[in-house]
N, C-alpha and C. Protein backbone atom coordinates (compact mmCIF):
# COMPACT_ATOMS: atom_id res chain seq x y z
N UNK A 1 -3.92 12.76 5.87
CA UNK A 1 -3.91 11.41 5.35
C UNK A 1 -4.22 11.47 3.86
N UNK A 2 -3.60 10.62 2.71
CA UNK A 2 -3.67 10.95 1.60
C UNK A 2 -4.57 9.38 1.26
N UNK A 3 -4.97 9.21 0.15
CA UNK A 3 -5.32 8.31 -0.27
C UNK A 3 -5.33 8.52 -1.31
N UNK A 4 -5.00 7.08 -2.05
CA UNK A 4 -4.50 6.81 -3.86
C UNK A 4 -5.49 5.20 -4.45
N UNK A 5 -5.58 5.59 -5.50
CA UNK A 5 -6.24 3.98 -6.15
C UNK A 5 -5.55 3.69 -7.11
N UNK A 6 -5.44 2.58 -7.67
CA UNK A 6 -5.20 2.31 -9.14
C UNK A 6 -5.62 0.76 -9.24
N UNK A 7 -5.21 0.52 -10.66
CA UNK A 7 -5.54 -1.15 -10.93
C UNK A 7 -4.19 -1.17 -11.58
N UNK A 8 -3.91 -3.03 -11.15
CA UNK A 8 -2.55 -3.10 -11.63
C UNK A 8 -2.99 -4.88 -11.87
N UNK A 9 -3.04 -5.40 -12.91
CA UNK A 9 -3.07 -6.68 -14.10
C UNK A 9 -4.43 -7.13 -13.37
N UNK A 10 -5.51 -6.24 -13.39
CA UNK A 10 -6.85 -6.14 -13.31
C UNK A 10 -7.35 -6.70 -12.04
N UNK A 11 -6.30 -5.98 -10.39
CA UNK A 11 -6.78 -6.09 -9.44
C UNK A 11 -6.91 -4.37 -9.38
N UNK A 12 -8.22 -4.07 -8.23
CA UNK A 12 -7.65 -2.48 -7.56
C UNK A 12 -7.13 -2.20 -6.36
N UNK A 13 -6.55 -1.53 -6.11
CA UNK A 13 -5.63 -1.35 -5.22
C UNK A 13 -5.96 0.00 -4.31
N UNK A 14 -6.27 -0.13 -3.58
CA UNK A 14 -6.64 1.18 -2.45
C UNK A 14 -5.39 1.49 -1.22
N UNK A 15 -4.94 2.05 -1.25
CA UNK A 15 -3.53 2.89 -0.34
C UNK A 15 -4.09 4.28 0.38
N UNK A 16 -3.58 3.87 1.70
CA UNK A 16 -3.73 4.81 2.86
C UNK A 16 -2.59 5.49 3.23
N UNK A 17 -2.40 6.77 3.58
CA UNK A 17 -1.03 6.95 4.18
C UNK A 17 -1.11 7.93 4.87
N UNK A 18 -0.81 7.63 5.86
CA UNK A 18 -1.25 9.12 7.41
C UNK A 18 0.39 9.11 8.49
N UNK A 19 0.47 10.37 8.71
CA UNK A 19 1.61 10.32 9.15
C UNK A 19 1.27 9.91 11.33
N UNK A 20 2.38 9.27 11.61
CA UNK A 20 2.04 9.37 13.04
C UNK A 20 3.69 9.95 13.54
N UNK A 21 3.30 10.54 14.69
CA UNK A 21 4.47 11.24 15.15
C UNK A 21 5.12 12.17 14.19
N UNK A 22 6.52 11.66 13.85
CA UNK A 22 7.68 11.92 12.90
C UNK A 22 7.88 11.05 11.83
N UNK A 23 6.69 9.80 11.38
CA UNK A 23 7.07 9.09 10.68
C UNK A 23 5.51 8.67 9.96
N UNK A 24 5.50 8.27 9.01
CA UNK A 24 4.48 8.01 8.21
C UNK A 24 4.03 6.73 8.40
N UNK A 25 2.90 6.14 8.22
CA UNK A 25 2.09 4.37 8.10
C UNK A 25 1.71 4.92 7.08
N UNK A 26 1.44 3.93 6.31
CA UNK A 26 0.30 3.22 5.16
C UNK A 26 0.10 2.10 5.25
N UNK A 27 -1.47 1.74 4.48
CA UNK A 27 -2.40 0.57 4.16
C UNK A 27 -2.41 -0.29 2.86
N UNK A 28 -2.86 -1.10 2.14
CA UNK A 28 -3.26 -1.06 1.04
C UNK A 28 -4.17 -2.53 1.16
N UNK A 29 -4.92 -2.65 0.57
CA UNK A 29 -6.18 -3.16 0.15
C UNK A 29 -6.20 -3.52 -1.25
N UNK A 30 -6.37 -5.01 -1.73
CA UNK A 30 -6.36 -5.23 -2.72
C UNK A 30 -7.76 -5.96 -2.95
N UNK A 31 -8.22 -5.99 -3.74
CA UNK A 31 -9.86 -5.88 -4.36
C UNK A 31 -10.54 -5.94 -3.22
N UNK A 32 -10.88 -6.83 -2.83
CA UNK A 32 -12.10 -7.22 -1.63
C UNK A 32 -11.36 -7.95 -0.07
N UNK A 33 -9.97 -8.20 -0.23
CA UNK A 33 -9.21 -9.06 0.29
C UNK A 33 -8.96 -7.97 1.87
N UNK A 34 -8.72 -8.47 2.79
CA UNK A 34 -8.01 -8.33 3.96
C UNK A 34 -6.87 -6.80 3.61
N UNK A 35 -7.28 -5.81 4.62
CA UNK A 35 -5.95 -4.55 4.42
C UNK A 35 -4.57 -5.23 4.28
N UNK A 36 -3.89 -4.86 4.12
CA UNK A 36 -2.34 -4.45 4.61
C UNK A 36 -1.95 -3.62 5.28
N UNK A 37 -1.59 -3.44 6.69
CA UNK A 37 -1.03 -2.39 7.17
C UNK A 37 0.42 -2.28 7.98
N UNK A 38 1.10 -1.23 8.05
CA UNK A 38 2.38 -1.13 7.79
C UNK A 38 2.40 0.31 8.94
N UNK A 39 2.75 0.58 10.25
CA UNK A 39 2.18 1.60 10.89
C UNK A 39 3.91 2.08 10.93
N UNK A 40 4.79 0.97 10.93
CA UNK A 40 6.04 1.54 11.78
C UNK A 40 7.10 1.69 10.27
N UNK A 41 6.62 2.22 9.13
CA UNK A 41 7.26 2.60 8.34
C UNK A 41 8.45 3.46 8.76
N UNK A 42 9.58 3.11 7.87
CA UNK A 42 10.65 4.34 8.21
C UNK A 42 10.74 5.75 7.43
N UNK A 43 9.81 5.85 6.33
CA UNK A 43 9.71 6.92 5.44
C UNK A 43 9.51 8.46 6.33
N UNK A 44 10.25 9.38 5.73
CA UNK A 44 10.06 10.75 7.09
C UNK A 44 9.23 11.55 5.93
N UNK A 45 8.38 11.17 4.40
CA UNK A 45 7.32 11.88 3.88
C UNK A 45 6.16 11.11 2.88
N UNK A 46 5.47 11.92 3.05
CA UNK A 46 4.13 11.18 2.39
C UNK A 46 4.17 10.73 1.10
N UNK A 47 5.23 11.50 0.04
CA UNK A 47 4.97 10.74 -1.01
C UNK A 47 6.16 9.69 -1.10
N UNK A 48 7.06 9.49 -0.14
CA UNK A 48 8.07 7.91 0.06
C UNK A 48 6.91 6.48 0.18
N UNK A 49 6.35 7.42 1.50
CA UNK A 49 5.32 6.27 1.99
C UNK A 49 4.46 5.86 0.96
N UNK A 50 4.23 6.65 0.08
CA UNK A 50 2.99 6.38 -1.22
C UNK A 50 3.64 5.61 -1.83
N UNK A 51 5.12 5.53 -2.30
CA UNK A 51 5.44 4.51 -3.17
C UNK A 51 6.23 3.37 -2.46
N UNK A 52 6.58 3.41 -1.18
CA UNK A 52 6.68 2.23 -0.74
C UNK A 52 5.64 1.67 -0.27
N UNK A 53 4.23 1.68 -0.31
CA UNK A 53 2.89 1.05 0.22
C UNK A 53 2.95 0.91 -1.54
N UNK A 54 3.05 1.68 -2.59
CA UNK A 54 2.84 0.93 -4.26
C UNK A 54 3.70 0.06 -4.19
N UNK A 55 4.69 -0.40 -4.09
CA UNK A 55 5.64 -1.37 -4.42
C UNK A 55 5.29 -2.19 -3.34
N UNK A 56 4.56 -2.61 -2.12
CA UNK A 56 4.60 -3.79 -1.79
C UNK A 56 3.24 -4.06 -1.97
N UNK A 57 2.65 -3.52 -2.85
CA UNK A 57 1.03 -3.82 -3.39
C UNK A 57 1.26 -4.59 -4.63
N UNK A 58 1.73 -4.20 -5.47
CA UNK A 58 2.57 -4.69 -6.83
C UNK A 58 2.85 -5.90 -6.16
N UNK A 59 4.06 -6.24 -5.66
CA UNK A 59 4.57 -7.58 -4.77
C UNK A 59 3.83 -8.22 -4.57
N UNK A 60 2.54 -8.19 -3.65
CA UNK A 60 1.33 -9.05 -3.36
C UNK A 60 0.48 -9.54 -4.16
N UNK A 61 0.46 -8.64 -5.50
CA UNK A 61 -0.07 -8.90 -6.35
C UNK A 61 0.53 -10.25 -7.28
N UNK A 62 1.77 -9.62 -7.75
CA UNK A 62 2.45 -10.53 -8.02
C UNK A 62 2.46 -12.09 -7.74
N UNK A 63 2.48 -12.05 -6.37
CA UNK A 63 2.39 -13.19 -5.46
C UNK A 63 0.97 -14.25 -5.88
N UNK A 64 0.19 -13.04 -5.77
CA UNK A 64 -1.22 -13.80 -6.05
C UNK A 64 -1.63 -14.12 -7.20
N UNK A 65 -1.46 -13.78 -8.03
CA UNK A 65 -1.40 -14.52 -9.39
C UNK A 65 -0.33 -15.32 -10.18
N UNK A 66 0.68 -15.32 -8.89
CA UNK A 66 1.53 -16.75 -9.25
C UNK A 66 1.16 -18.31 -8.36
N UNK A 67 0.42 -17.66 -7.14
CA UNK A 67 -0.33 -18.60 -6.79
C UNK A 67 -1.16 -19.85 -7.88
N UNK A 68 -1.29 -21.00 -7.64
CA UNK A 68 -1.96 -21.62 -8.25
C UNK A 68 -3.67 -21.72 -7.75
């Protein structure tokens, strides 16, 4: 299982990614808020799964600071 952090327009971002079977899940966690999890990914390696769990962290983010 790998795990990654970063901050992206001054949230942080915590990402999980563990393979099950033949296929990878990841998590992500944005500051204090509720996980994200994603078990039935189609990615067949760990660093796909790393940047498709970054790009729908980015997205959420996005989301939330277009929120009013």
């Amino acid at each position: 299982m790998a795990d990654t952090s970063f901050e992206h327009h001054g949230h942080q971002v915590d990402i999980k990614v563990w393979q099950t079977e033949s296929r990878w899940g990841w998590s992500f966690q944005i500051d204090d808020r509720l996980p994200v999890e994603n078990v039935q990914t189609g990615t067949h390696s760990e660093e796909q799964a790393l940047i498709e769990a970054r790009h729908e962290a980015i997205a959420a983010i996005k989301a939330l600071d277009a929120a009013p």
